[in-house]
C-alpha atoms as a PDB file:
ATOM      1  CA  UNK A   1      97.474 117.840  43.397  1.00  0.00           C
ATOM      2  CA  UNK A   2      99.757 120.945  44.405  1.00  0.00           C
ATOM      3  CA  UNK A   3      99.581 119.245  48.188  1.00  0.00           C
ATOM      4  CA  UNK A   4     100.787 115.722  47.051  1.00  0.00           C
ATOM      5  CA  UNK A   5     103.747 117.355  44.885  1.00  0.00           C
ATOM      6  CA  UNK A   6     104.658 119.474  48.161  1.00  0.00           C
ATOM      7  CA  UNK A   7     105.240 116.471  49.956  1.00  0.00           C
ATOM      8  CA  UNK A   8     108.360 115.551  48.355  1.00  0.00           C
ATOM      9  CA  UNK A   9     109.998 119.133  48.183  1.00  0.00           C
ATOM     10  CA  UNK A  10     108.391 121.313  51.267  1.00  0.00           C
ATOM     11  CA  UNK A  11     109.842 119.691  54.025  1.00  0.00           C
ATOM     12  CA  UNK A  12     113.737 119.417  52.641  1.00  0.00           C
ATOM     13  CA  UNK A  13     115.100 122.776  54.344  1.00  0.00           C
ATOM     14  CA  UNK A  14     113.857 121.420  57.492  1.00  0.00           C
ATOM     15  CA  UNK A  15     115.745 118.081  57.196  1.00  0.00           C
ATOM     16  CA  UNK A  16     118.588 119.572  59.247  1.00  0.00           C
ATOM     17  CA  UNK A  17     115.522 120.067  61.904  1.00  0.00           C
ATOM     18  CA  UNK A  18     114.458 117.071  61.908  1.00  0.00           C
ATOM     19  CA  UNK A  19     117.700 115.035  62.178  1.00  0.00           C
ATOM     20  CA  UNK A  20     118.113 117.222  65.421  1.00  0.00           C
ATOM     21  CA  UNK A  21     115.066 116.579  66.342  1.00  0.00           C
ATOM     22  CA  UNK A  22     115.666 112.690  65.834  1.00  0.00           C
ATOM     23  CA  UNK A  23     118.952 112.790  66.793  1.00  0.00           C
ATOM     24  CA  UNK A  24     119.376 110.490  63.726  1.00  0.00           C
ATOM     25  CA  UNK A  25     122.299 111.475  60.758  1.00  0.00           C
ATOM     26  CA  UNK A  26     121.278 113.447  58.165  1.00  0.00           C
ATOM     27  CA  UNK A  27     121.796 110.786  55.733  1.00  0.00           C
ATOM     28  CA  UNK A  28     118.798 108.529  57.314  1.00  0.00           C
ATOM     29  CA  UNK A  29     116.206 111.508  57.298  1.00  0.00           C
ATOM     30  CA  UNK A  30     117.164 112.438  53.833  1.00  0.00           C
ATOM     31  CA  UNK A  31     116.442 108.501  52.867  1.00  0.00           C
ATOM     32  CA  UNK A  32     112.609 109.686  53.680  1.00  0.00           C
ATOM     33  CA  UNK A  33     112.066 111.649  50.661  1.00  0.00           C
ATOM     34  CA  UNK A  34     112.376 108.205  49.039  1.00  0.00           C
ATOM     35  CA  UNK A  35     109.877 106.390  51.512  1.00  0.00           C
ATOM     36  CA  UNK A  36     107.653 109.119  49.935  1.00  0.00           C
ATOM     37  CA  UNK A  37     108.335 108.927  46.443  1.00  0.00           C
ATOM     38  CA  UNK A  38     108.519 104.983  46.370  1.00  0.00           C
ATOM     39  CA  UNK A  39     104.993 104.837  47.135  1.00  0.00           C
ATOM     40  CA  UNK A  40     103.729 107.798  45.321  1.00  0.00           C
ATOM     41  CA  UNK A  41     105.496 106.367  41.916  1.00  0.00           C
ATOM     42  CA  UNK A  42     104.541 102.706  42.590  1.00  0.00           C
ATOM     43  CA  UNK A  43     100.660 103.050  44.070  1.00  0.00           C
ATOM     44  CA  UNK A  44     100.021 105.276  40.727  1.00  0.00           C
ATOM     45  CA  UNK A  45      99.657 101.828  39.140  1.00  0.00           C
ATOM     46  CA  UNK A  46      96.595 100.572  41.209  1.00  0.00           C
ATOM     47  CA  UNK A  47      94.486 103.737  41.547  1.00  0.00           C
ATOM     48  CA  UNK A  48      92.806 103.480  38.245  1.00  0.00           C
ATOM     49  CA  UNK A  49      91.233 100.268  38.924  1.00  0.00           C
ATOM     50  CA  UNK A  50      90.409 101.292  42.397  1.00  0.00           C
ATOM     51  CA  UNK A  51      88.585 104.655  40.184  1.00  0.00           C
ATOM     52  CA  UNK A  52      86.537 102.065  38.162  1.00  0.00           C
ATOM     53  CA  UNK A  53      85.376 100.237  41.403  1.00  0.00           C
ATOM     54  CA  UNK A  54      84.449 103.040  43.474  1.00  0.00           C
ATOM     55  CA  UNK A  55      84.071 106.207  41.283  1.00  0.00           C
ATOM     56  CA  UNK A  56      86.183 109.585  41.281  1.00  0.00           C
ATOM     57  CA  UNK A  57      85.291 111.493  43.997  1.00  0.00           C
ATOM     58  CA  UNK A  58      85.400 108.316  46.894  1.00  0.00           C
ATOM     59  CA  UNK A  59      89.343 107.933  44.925  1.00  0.00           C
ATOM     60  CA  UNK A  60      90.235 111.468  45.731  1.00  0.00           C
ATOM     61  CA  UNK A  61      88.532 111.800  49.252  1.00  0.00           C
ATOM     62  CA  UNK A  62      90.596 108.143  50.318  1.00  0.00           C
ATOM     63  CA  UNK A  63      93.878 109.719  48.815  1.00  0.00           C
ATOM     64  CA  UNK A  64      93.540 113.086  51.117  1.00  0.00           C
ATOM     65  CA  UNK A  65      92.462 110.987  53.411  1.00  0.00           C
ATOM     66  CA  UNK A  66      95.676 108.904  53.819  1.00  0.00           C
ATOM     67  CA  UNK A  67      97.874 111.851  52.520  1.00  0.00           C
ATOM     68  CA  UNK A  68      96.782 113.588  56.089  1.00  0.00           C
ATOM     69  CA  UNK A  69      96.884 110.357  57.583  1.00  0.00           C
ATOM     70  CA  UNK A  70     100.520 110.470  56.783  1.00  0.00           C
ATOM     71  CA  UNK A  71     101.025 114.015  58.226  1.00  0.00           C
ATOM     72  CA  UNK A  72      99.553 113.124  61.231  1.00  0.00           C
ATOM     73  CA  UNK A  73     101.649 110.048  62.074  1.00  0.00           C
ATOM     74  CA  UNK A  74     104.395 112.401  61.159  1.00  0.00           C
ATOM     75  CA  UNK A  75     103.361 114.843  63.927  1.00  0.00           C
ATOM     76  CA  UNK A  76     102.781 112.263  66.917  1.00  0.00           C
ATOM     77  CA  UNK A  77     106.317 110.665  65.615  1.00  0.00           C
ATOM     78  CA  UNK A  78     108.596 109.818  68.550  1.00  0.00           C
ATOM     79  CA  UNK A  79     111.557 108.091  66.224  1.00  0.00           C
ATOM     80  CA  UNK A  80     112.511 108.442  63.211  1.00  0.00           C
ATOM     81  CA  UNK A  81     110.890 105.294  62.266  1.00  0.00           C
ATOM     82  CA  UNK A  82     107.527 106.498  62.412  1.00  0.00           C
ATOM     83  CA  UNK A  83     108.042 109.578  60.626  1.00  0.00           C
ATOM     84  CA  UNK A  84     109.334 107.135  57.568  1.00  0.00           C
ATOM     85  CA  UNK A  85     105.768 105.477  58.094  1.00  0.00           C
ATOM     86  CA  UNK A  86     104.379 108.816  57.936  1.00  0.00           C
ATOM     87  CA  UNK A  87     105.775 109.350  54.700  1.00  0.00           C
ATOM     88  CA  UNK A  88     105.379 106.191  53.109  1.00  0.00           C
ATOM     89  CA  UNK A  89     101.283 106.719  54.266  1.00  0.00           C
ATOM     90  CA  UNK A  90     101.766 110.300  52.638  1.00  0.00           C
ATOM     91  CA  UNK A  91     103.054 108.780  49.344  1.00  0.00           C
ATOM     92  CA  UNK A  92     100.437 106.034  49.175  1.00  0.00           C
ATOM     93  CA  UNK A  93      97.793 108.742  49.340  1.00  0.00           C
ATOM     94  CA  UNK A  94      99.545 111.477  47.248  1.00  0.00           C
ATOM     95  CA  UNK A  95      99.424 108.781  44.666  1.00  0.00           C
ATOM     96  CA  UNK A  96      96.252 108.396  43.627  1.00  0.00           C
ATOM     97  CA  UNK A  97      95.254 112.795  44.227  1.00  0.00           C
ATOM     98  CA  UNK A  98      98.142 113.569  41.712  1.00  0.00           C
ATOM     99  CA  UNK A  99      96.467 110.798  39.263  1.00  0.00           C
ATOM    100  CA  UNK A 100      93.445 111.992  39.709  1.00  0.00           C
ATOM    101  CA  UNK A 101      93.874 115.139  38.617  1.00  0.00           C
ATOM    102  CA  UNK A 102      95.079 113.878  35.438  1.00  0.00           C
ATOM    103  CA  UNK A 103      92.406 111.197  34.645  1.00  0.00           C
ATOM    104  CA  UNK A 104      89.546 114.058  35.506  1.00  0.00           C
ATOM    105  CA  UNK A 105      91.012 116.107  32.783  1.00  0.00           C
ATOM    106  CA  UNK A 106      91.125 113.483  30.079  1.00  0.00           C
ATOM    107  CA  UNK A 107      87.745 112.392  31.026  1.00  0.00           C
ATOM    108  CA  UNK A 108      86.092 115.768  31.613  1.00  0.00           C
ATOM    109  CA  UNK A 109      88.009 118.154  28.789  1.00  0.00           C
ATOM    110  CA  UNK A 110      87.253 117.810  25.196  1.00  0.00           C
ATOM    111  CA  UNK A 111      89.923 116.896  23.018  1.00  0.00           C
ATOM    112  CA  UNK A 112      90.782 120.364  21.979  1.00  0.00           C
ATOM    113  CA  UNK A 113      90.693 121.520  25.382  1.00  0.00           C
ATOM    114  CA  UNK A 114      92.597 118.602  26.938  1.00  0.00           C
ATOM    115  CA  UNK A 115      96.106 120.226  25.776  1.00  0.00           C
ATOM    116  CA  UNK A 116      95.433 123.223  27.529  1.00  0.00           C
ATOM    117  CA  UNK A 117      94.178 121.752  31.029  1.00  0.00           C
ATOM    118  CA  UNK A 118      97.563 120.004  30.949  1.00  0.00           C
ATOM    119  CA  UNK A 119      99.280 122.556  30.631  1.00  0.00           C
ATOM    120  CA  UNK A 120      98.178 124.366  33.020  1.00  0.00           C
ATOM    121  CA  UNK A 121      98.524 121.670  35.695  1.00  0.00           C
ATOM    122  CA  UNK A 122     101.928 120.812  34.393  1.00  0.00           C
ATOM    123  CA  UNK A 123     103.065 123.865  35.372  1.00  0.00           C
ATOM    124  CA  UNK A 124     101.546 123.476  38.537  1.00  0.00           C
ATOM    125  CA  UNK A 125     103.159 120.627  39.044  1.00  0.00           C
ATOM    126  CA  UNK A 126     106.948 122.197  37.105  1.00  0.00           C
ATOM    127  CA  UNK A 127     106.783 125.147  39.719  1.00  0.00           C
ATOM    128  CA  UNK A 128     106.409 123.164  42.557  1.00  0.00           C
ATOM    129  CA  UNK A 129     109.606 121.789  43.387  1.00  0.00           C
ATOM    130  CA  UNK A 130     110.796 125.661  43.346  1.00  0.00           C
ATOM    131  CA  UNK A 131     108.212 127.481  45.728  1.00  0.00           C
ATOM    132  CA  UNK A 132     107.536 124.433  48.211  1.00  0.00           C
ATOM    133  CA  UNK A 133     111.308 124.687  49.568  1.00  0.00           C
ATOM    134  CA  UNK A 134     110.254 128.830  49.711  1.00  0.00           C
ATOM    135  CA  UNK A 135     107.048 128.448  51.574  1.00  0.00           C
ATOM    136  CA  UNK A 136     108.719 125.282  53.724  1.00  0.00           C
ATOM    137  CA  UNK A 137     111.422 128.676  54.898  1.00  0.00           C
ATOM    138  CA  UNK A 138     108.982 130.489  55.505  1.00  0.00           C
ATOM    139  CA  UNK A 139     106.797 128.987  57.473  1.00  0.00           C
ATOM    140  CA  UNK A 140     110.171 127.718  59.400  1.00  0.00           C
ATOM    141  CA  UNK A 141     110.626 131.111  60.250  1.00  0.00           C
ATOM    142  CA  UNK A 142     107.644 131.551  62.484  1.00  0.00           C
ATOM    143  CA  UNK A 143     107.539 127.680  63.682  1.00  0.00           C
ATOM    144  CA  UNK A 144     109.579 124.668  64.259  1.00  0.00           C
ATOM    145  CA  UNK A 145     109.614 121.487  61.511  1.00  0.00           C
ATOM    146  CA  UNK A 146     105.982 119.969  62.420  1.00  0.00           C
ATOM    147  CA  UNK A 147     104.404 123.297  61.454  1.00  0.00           C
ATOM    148  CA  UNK A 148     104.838 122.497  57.726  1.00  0.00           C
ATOM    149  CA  UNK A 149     102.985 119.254  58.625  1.00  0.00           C
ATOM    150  CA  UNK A 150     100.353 121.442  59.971  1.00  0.00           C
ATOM    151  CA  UNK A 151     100.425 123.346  57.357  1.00  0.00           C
ATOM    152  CA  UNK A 152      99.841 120.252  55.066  1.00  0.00           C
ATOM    153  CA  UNK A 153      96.726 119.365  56.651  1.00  0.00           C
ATOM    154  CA  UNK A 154      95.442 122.669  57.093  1.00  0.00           C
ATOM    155  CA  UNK A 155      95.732 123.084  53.037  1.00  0.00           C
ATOM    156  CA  UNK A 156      94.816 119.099  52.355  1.00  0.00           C
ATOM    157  CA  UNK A 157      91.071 119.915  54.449  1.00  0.00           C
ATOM    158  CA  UNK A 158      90.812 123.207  52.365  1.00  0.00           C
ATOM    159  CA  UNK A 159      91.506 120.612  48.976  1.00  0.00           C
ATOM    160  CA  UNK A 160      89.452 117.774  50.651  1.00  0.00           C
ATOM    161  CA  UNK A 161      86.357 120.857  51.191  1.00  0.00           C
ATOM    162  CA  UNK A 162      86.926 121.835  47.850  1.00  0.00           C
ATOM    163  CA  UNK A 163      87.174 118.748  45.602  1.00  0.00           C
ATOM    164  CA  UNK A 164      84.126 117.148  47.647  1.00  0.00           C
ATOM    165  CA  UNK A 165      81.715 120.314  46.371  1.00  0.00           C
ATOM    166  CA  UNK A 166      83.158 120.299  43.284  1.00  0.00           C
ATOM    167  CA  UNK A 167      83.739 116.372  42.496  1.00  0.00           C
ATOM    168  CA  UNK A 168      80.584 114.388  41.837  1.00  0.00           C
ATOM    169  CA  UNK A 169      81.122 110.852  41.185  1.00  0.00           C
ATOM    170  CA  UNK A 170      78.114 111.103  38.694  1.00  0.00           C
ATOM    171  CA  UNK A 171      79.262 113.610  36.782  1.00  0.00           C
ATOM    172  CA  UNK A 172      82.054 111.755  35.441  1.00  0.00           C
ATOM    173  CA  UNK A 173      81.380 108.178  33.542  1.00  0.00           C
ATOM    174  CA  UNK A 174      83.319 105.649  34.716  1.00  0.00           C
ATOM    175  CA  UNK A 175      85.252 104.269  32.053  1.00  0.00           C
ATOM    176  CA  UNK A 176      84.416 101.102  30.075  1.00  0.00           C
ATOM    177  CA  UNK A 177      86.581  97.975  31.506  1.00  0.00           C
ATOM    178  CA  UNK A 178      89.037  96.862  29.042  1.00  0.00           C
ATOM    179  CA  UNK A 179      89.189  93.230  28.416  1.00  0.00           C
END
């Protein structure tokens, strides 16, 4: 989940970067934290059906999936227009990991224990937005603007590697369909 919530704030104190690299305004690279966020608030709505039809763990490994997916278009971007794809794949996957982590709880957790596992990844999730622009200048220190990209898929196989040992579809009922 931590990946898919650094994809809308790691990559903004490179933005200057990459409108240099694009030769594009800064105004039009800016406009891609939106192609990201678009599709990461609007694909949110389809992922729990797609959960029901294909179980947990298939949901998460398609969302890291296209979340790298995204990354790498990003990389092998010559315009500006295909890094926007890149994003708009990132947010389409980021989607459904960031739900995911939130329908495992409710469905794994007991109700007393629910409270606390959201907490806990809600302040994942609050922090976020203040260390991903940290790490993003850090890493920039050492390597130009696709090295947070790298980065991203270097941490999304270590999730992917993780969630798929941890993550059985089994071990988590699928929930009854509501009619």
């Amino acid at each position: 989940m931590i990946a898919t919530q650094m994809g809308t704030n790691f990559y903004l104190v490179a933005l200057p970067s990459v409108a240099e690299y694009f030769r594009q305004p800064s105004s039009l690279v800016l406009n891609t934290v939106y192609y990201y966020l678009i599709p990461y608030g609007l694909f949110q709505l389809f992922i729990a059906p797609f959960v029901n039809s294909i179980g947990f763990k298939r949901t998460a490994m398609w969302g890291f999936f296209t979340f790298a997916l995204g990354a790498v278009i990003i990389l092998c971007a010559g315009n500006i227009f295909t890094f926007a794809l890149g994003r708009i794949v990132q947010g389409i996957g980021g989607s459904s990991v960031y739900l995911m982590a939130k329908m495992i709880i409710q469905r794994k957790y007991k109700e007393g224990q629910v409270n606390i596992a959201f907490s806990i990844l809600e302040s994942f999730a609050m922090a976020t937005p203040g260390i991903a622009p940290l790490l993003g200048a850090c890493i920039l220190q050492f390597f130009p603007w696709q090295g947070l990209f790298y980065f991203i898929l270097i941490y999304v196989a270590f999730a992917t590697f993780m969630v798929s040992r941890m993550l059985d579809n089994k071990e988590i009922q699928k929930p009854p369909r509501l009619t």
